[in-house]
C-alpha atoms as a PDB file:
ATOM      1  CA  UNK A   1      28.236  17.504  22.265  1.00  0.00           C
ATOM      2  CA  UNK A   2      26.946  20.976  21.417  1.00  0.00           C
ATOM      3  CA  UNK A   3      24.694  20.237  18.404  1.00  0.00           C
ATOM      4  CA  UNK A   4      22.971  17.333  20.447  1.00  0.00           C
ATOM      5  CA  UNK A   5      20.925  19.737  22.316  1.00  0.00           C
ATOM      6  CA  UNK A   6      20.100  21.379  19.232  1.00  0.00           C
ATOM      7  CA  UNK A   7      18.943  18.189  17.669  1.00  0.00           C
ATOM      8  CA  UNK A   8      16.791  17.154  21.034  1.00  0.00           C
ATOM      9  CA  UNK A   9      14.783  20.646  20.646  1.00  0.00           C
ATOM     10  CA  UNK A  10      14.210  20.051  17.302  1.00  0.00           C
ATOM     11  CA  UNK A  11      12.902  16.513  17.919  1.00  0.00           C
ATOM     12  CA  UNK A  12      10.990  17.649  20.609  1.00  0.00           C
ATOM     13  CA  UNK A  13       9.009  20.506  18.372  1.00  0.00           C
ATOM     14  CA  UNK A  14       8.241  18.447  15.650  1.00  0.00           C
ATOM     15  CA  UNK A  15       6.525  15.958  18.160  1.00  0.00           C
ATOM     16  CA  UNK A  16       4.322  19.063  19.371  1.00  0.00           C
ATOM     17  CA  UNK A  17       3.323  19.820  15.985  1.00  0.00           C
ATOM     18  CA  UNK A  18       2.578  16.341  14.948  1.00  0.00           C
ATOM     19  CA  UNK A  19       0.360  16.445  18.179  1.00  0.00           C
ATOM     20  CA  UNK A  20      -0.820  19.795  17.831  1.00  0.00           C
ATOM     21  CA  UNK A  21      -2.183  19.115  14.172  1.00  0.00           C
ATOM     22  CA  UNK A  22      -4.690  15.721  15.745  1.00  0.00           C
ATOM     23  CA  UNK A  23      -8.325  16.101  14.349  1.00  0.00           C
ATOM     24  CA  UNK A  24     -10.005  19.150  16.274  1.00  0.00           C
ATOM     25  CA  UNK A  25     -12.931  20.839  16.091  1.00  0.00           C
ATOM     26  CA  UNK A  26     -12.625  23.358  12.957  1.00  0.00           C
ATOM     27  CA  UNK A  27     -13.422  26.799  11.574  1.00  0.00           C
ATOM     28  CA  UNK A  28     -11.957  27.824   8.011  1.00  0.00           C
ATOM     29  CA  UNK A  29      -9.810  30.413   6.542  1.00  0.00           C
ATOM     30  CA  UNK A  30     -11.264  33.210   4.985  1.00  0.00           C
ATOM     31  CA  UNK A  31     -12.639  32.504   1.443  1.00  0.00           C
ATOM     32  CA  UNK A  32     -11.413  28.811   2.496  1.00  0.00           C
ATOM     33  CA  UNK A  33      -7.343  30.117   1.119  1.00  0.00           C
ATOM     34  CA  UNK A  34      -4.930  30.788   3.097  1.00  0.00           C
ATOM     35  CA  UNK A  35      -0.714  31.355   3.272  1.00  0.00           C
ATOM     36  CA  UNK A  36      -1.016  27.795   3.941  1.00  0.00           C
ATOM     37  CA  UNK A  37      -0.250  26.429   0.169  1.00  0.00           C
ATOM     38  CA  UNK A  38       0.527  23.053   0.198  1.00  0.00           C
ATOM     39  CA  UNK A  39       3.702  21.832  -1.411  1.00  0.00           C
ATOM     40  CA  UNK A  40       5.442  25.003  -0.635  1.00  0.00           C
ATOM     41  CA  UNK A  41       7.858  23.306   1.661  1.00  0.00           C
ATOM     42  CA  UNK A  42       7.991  19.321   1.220  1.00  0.00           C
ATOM     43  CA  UNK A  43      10.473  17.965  -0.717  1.00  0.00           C
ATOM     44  CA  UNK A  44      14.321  17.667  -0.959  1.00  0.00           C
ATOM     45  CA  UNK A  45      14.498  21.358  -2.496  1.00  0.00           C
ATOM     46  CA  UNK A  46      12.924  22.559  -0.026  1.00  0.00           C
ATOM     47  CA  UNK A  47      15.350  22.144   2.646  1.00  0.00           C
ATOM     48  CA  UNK A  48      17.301  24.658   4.552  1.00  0.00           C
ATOM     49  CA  UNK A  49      20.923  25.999   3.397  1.00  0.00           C
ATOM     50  CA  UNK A  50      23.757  24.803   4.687  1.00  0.00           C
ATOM     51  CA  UNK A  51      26.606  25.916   2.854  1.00  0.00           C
ATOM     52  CA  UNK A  52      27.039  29.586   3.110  1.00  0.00           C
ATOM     53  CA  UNK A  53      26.492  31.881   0.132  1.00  0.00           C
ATOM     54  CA  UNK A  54      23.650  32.887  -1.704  1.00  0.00           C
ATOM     55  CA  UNK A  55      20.314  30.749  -3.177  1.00  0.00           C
ATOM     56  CA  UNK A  56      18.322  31.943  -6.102  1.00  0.00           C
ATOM     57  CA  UNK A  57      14.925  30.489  -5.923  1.00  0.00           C
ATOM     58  CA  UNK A  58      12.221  30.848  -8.680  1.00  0.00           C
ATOM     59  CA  UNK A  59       9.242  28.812  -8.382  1.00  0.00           C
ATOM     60  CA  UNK A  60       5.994  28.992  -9.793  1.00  0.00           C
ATOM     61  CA  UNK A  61       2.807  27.466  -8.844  1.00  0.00           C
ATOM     62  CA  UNK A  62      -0.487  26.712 -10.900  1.00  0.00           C
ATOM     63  CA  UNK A  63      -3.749  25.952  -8.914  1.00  0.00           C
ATOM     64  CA  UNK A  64      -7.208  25.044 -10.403  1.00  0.00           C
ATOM     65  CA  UNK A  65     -10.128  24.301  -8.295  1.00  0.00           C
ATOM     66  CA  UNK A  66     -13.845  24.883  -7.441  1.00  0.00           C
ATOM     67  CA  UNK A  67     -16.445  24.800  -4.292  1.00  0.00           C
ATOM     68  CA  UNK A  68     -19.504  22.295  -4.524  1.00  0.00           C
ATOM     69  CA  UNK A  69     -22.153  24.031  -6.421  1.00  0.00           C
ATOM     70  CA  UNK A  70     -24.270  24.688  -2.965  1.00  0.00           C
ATOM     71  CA  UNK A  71     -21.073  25.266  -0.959  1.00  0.00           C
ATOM     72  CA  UNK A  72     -21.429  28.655   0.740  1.00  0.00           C
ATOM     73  CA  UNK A  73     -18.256  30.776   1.165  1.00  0.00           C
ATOM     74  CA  UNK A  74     -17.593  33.959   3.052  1.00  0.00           C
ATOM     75  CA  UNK A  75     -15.297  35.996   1.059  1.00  0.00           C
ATOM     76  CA  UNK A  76     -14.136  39.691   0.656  1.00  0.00           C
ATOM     77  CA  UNK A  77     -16.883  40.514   2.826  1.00  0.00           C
ATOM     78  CA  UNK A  78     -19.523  39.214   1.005  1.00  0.00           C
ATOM     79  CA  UNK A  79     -21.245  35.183   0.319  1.00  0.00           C
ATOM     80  CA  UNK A  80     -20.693  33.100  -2.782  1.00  0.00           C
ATOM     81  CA  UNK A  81     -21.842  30.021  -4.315  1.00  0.00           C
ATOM     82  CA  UNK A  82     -19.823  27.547  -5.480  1.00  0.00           C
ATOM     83  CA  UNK A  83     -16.385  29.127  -6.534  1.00  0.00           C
ATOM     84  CA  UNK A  84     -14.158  28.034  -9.311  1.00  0.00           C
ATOM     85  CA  UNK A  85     -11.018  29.271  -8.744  1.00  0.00           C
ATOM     86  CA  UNK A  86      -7.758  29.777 -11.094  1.00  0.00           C
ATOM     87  CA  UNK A  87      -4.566  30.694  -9.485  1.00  0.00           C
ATOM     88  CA  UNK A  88      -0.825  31.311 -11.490  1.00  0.00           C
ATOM     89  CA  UNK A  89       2.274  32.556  -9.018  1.00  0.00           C
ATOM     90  CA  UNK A  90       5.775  33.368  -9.337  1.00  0.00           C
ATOM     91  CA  UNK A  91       7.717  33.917  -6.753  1.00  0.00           C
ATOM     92  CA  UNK A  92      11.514  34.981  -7.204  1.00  0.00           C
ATOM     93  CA  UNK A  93      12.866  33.602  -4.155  1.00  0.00           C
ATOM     94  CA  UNK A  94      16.167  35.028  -2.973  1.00  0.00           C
ATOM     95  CA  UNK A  95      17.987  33.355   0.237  1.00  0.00           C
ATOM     96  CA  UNK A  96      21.432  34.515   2.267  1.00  0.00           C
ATOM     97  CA  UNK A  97      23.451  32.044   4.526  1.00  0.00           C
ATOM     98  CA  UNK A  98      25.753  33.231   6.918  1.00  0.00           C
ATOM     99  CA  UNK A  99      29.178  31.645   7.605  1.00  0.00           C
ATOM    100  CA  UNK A 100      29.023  32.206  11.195  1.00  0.00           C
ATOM    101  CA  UNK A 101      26.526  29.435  12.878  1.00  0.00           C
ATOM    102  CA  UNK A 102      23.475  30.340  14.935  1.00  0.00           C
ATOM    103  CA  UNK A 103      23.112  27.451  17.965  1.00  0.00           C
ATOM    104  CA  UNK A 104      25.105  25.321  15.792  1.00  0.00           C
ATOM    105  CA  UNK A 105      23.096  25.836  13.019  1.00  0.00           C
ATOM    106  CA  UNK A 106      23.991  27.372   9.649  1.00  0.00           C
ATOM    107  CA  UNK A 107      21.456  30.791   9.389  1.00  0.00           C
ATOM    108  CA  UNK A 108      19.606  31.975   7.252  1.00  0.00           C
ATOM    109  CA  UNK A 109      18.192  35.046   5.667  1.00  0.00           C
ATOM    110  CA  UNK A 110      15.097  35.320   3.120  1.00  0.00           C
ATOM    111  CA  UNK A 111      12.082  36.956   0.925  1.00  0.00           C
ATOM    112  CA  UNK A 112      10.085  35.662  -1.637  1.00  0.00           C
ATOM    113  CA  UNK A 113       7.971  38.378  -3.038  1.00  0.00           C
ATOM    114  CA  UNK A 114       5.187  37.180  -5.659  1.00  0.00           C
ATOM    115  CA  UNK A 115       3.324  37.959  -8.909  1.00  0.00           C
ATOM    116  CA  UNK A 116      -0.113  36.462  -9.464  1.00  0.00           C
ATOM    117  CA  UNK A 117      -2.852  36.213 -12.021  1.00  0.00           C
ATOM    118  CA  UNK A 118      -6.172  35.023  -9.955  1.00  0.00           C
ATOM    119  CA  UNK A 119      -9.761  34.476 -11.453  1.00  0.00           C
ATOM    120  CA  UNK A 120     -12.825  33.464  -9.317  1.00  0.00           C
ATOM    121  CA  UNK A 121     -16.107  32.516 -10.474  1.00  0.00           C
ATOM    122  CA  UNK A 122     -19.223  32.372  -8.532  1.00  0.00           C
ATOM    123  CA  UNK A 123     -22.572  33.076  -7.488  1.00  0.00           C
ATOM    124  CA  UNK A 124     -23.002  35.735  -5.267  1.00  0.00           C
ATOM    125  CA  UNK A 125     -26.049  36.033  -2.555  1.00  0.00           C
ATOM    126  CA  UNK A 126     -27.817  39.242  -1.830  1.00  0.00           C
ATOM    127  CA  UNK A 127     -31.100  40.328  -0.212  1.00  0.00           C
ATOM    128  CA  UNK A 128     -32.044  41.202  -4.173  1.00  0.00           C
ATOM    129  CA  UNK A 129     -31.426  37.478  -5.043  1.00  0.00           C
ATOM    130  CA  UNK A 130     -28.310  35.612  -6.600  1.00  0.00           C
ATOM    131  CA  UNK A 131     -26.420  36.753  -9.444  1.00  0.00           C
ATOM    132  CA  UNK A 132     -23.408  35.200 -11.324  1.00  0.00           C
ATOM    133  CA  UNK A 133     -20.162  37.036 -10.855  1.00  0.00           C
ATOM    134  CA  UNK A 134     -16.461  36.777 -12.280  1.00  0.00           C
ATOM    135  CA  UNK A 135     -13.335  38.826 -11.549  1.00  0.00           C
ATOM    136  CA  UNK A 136      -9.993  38.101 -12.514  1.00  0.00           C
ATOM    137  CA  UNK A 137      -6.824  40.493 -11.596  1.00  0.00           C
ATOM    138  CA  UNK A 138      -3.335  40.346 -12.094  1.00  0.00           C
ATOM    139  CA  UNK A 139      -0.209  41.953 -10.304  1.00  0.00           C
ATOM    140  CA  UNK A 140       1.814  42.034  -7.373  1.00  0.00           C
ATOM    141  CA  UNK A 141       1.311  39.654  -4.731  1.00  0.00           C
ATOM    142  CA  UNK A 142       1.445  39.040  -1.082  1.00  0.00           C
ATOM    143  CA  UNK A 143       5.401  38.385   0.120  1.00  0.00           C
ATOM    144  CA  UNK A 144       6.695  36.272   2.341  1.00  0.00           C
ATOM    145  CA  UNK A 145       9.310  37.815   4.439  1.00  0.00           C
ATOM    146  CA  UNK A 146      12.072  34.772   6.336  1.00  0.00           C
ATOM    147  CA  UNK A 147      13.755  36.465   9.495  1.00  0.00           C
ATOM    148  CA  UNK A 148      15.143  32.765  10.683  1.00  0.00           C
ATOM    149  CA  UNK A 149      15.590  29.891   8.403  1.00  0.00           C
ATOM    150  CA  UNK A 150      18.382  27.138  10.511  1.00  0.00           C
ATOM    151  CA  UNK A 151      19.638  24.224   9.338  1.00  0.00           C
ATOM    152  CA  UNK A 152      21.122  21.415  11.847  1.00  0.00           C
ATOM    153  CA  UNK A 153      23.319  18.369  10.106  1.00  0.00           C
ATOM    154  CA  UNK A 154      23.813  15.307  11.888  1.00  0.00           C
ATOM    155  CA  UNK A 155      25.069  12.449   9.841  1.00  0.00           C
ATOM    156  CA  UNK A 156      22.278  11.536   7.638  1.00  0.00           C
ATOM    157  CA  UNK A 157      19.955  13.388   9.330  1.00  0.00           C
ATOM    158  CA  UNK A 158      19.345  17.232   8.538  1.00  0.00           C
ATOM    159  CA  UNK A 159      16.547  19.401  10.923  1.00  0.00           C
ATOM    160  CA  UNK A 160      15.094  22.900   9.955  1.00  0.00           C
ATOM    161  CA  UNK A 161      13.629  25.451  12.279  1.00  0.00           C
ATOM    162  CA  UNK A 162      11.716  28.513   9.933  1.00  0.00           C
ATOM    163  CA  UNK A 163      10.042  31.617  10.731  1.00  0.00           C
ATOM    164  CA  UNK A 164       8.175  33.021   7.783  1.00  0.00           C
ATOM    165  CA  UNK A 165       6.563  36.561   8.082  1.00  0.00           C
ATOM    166  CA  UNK A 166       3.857  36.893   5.425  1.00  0.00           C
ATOM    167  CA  UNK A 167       3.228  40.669   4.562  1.00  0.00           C
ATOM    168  CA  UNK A 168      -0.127  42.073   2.792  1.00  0.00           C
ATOM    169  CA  UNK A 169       1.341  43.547  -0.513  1.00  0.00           C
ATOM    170  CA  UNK A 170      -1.222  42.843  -2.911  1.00  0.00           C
ATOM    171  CA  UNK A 171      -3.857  44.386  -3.536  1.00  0.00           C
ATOM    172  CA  UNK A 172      -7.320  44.171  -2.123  1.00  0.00           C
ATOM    173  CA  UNK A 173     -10.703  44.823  -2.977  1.00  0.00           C
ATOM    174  CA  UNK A 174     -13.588  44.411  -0.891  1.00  0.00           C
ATOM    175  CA  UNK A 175     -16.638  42.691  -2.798  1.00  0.00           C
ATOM    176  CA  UNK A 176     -14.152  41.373  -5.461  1.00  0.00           C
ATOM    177  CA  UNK A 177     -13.812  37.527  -6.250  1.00  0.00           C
ATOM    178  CA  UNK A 178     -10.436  37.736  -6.848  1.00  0.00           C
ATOM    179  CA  UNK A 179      -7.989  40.069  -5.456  1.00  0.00           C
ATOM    180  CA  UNK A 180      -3.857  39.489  -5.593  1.00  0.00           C
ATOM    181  CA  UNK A 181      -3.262  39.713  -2.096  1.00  0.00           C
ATOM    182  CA  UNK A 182      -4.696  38.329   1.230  1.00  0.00           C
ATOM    183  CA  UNK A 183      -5.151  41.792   3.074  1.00  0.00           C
ATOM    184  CA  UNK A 184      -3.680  40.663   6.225  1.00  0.00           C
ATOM    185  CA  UNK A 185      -0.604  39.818   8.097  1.00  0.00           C
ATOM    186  CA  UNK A 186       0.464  35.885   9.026  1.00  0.00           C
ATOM    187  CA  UNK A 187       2.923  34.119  11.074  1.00  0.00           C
ATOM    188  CA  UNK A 188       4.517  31.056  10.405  1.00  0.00           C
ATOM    189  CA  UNK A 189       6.658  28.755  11.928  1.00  0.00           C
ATOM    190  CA  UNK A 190       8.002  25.307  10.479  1.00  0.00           C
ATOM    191  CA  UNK A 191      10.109  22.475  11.782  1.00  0.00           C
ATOM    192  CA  UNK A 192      11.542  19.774   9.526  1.00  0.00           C
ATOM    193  CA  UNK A 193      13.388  16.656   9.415  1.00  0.00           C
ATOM    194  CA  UNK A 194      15.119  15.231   6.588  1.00  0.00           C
ATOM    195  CA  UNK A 195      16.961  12.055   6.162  1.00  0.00           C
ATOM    196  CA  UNK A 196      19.561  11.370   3.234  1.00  0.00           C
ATOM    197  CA  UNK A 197      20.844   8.084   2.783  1.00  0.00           C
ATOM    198  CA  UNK A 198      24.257   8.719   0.514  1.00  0.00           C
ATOM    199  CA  UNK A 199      25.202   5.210  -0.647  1.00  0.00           C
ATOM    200  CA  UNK A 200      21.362   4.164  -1.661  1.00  0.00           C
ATOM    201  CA  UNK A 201      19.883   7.623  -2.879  1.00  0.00           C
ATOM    202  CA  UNK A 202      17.216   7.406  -0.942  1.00  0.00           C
ATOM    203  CA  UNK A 203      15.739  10.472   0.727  1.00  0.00           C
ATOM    204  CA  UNK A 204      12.928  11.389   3.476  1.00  0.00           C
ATOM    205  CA  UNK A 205      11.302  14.706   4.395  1.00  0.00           C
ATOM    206  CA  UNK A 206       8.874  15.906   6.547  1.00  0.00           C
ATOM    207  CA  UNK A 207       7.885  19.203   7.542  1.00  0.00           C
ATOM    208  CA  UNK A 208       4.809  20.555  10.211  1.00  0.00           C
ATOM    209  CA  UNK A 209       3.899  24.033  10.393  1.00  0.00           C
ATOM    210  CA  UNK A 210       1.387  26.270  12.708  1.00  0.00           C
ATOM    211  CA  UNK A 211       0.472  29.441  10.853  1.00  0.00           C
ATOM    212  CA  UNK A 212      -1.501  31.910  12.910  1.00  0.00           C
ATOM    213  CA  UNK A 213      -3.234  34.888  11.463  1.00  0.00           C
ATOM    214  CA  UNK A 214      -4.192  38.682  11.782  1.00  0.00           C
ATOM    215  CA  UNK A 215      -7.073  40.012  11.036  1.00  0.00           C
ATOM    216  CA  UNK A 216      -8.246  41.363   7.704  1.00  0.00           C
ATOM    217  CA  UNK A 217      -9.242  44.873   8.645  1.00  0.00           C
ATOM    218  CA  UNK A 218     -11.401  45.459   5.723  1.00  0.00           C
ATOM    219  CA  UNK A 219     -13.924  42.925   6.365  1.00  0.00           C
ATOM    220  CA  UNK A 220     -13.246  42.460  10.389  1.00  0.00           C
ATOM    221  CA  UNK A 221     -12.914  38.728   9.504  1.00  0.00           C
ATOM    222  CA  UNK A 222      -9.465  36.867  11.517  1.00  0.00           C
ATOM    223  CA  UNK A 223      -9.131  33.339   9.849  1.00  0.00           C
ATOM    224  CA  UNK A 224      -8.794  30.541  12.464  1.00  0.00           C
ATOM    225  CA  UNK A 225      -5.100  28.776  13.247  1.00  0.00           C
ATOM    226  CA  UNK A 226      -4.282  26.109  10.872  1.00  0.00           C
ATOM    227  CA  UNK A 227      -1.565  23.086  11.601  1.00  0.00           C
ATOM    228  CA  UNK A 228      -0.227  21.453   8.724  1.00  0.00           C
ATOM    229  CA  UNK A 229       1.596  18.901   7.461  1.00  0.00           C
ATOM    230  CA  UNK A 230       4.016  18.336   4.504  1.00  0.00           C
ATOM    231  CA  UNK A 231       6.301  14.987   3.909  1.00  0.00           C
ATOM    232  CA  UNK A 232       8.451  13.401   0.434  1.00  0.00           C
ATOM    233  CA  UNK A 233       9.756  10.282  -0.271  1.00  0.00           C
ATOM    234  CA  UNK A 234      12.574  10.787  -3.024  1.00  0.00           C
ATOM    235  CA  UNK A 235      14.876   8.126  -4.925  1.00  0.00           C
ATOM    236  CA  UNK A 236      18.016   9.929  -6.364  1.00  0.00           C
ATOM    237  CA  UNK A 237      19.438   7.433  -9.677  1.00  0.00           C
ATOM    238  CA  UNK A 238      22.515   8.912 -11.320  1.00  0.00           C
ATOM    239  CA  UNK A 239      22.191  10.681 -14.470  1.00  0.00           C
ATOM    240  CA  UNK A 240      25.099  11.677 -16.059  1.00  0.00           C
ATOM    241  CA  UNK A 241      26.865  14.593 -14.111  1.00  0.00           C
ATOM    242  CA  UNK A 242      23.865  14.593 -11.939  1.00  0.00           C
ATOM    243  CA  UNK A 243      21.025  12.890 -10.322  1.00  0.00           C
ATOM    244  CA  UNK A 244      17.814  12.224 -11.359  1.00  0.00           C
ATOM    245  CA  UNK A 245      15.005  12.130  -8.262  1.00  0.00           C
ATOM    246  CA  UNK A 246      11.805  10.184  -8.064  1.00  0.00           C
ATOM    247  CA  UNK A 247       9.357  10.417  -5.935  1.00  0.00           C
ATOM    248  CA  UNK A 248       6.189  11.103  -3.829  1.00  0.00           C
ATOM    249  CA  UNK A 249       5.043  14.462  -2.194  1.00  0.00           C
ATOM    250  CA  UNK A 250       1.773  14.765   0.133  1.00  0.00           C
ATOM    251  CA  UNK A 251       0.153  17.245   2.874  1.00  0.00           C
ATOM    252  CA  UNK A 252      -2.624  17.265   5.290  1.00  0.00           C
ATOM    253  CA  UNK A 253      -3.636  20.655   6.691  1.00  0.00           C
ATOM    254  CA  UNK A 254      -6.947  21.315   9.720  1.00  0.00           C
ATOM    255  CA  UNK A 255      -7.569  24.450  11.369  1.00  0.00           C
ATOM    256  CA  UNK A 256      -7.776  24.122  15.108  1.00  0.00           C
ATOM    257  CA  UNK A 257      -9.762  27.299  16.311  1.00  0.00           C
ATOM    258  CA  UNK A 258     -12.363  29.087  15.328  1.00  0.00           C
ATOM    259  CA  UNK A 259     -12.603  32.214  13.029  1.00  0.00           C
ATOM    260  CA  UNK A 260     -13.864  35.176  14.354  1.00  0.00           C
ATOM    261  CA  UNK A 261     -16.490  36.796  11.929  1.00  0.00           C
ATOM    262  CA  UNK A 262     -19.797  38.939  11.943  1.00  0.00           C
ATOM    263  CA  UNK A 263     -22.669  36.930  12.500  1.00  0.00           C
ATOM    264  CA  UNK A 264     -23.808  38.752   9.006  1.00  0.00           C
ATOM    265  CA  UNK A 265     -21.340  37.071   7.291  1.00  0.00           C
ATOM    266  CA  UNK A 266     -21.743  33.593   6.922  1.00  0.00           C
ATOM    267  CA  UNK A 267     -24.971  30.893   8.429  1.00  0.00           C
ATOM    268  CA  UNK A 268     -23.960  27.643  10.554  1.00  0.00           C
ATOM    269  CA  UNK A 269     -20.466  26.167  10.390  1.00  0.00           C
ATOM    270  CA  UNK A 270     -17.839  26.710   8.196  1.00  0.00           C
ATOM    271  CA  UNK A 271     -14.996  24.494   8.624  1.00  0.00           C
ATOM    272  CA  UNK A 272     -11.591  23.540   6.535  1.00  0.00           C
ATOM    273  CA  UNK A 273     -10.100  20.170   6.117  1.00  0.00           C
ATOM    274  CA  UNK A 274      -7.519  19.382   2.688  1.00  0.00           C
ATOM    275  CA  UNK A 275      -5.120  16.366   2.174  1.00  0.00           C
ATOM    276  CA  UNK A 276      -3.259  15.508  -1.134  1.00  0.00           C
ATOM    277  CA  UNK A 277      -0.696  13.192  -2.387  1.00  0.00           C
ATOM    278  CA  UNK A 278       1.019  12.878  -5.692  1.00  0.00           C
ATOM    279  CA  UNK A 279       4.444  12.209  -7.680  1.00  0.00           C
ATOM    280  CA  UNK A 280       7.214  14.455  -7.822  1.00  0.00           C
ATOM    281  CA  UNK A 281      10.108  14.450 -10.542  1.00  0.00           C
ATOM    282  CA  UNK A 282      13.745  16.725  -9.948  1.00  0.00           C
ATOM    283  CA  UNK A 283      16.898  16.672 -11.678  1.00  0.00           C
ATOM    284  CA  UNK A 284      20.149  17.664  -9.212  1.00  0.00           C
ATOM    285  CA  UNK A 285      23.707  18.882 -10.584  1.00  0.00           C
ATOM    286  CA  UNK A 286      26.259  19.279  -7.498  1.00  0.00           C
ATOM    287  CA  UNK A 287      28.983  21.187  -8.813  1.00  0.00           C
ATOM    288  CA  UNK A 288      31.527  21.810  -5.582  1.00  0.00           C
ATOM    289  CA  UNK A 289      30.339  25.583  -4.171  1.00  0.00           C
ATOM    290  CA  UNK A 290      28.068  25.814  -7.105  1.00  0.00           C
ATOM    291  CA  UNK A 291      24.332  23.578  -7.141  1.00  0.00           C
ATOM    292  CA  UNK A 292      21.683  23.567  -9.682  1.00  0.00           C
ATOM    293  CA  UNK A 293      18.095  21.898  -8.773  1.00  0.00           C
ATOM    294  CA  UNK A 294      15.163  21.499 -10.803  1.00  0.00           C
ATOM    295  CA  UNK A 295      12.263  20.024  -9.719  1.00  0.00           C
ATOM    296  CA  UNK A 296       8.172  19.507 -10.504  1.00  0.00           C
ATOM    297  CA  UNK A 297       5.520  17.763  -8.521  1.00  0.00           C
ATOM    298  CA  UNK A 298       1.756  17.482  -9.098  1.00  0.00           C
ATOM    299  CA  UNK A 299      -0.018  17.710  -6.066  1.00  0.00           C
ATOM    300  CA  UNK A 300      -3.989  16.404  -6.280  1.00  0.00           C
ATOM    301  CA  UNK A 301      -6.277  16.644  -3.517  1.00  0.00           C
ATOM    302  CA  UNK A 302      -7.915  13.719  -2.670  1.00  0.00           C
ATOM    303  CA  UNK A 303      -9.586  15.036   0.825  1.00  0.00           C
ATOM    304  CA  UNK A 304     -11.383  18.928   0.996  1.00  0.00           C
ATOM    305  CA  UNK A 305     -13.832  20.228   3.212  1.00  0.00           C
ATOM    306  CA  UNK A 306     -14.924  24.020   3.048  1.00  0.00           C
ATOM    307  CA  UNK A 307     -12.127  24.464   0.834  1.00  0.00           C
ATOM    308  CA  UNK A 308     -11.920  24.231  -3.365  1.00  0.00           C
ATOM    309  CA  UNK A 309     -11.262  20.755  -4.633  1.00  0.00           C
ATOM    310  CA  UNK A 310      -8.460  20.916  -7.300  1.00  0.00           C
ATOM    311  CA  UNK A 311      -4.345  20.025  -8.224  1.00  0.00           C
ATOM    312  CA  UNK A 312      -1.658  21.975  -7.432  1.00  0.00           C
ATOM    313  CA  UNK A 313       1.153  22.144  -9.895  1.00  0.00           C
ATOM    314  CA  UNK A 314       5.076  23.185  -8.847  1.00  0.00           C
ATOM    315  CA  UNK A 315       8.121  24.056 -10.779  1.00  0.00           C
ATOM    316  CA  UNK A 316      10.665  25.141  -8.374  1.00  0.00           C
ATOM    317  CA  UNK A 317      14.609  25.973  -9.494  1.00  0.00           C
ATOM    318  CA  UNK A 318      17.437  26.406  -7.302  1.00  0.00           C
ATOM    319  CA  UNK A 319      20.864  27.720  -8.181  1.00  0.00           C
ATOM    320  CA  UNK A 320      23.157  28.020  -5.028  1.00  0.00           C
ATOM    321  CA  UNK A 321      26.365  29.346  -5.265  1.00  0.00           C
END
């Protein structure tokens, strides 16, 4: 059958990335962030289109966390001392499916740009001795540009393939705590499998992604390759017109090679490790061509190294028609 190939390669890539992302030795992401944001792509929302039309996707994301007190962190080009770090984003998703199928999948077409409001405390060291610093901005974002988004359906089973292009439209600052954007280009692919089982409710997701970065010509500084992670366990309990979904969303993210950086910049090792797990509530309402999702999850970390220790917060909406 046609779509059985499709569903092989699929199987086979999300093997590699489940080997790929094995404990390695690690380097960490500039300013220990990165386009890597867990939660972004985990859950029963999350999944590819595969009825044709168009997808509105809102979602915003709170994020509060801080650096150990000693923790030293390379960032914008300069060193600080333990950050605390305050994130808000919306991003107005918008997403296009094509009728015609792409190796038996249904395609599709994407772009979520992004509005942020970022604050960063900290210490920062100079050859004058430390001094306290804060910056907070506001504005336009980084955006995240989707070329290839495919969705596969075999019975119960549904497999992504996505290519996400992640484009430096925010602004930048060098020295600054907090800036809106990134200041370099990323490349990410991600390969899912979901599993639906109608009669129970019951629903599965997992997703592993390799993102691979440019570097950030302002500071010379190219953030190593991070493998990640990202799985859900959902129950779906009729509500009504519509279902009600209960559940659990987690992630584990490494990076597997080293940064490349100034010696100047920061002393010894600086490496990234982050894992997380924590309930997720949604609210579905099918309506024939017509869908309407709502869904929030409340992601804790529970494992960080080199990165800030803190809780991500989602509210994601979907109307599909």
């Amino acid at each position: 059958m046609e779509f059985s190939g499709a569903t092989v390669a699929i199987r086979v890539l999300l093997l590699s990335t489940l080997l790929i992302s094995m404990p390695m030795s690690l380097s960490a992401a500039e300013g220990g962030m990165s386009y890597y944001v867990p939660g972004t792509m985990a859950t029963l929302i999350d999944r590819a289109p595969v009825q044709s039309g168009w997808v509105i996707k809102p979602q915003y994301m709170h994020y509060s966390g801080d650096f150990g007190a000693a923790a030293e962190t390379p960032i914008s080009g300069v060193v600080a001392l333990g950050l605390d770090v305050e994130i808000d984003a919306f991003a107005p998703g918008v997403l296009y499916t094509f009728e015609e199928s792409f190796l038996g999948a249904k395609y599709t077409l994407g772009a979520f740009p992004s509005w942020v409001d970022v604050e960063v405390t900290g210490v920062i060291e100079s050859p004058l001795g430390n001094f306290s610093r804060r910056d907070s901005v506001s504005g336009l974002g980084d955006t995240t540009l989707i070329p290839a988004l495919l969705g596969w359906v075999d019975d119960c089973w549904q497999y992504n393939f996505m290519v996400s292009l992640h484009a430096p439209t925010g602004d930048y600052e060098t020295g600054r705590l907090a800036n809106e954007g990134l200041n370099y280009w990323a490349l990410k692919t991600t390969i899912g499998a979901a599993y639906t089982n109608s009669a129970s409710g019951f629903n599965f997701s997992i997703f592993g992604g390799l993102l691979l970065n440019d570097e950030n010509s302002d500071t010379d500084y190219r953030s190593g390759r991070i493998a990640h992670l990202d799985a859900s366990v959902q129950q779906m309990v009729k509500a009504g017109s519509g279902f009600v979904t209960l559940g659990l969303n987690g992630y584990w993210a490494e990076q597997f090679s080293a940064d490349r950086k100034p010696g100047v910049i920061i002393r010894g090792d600086f490496e990234l490790r982050s894992a997380g797990i924590g309930p997720v509530v949604g609210y579905m309402l099918p309506m024939g061509r017509e869908n309407v999702l709502l869904e929030l999850s409340w992601l804790p970390e529970t494992e960080t190294e080199n990165t800030p220790d803190g809780d991500y917060y989602w509210l994601k909406f979907v109307y599909q028609f």
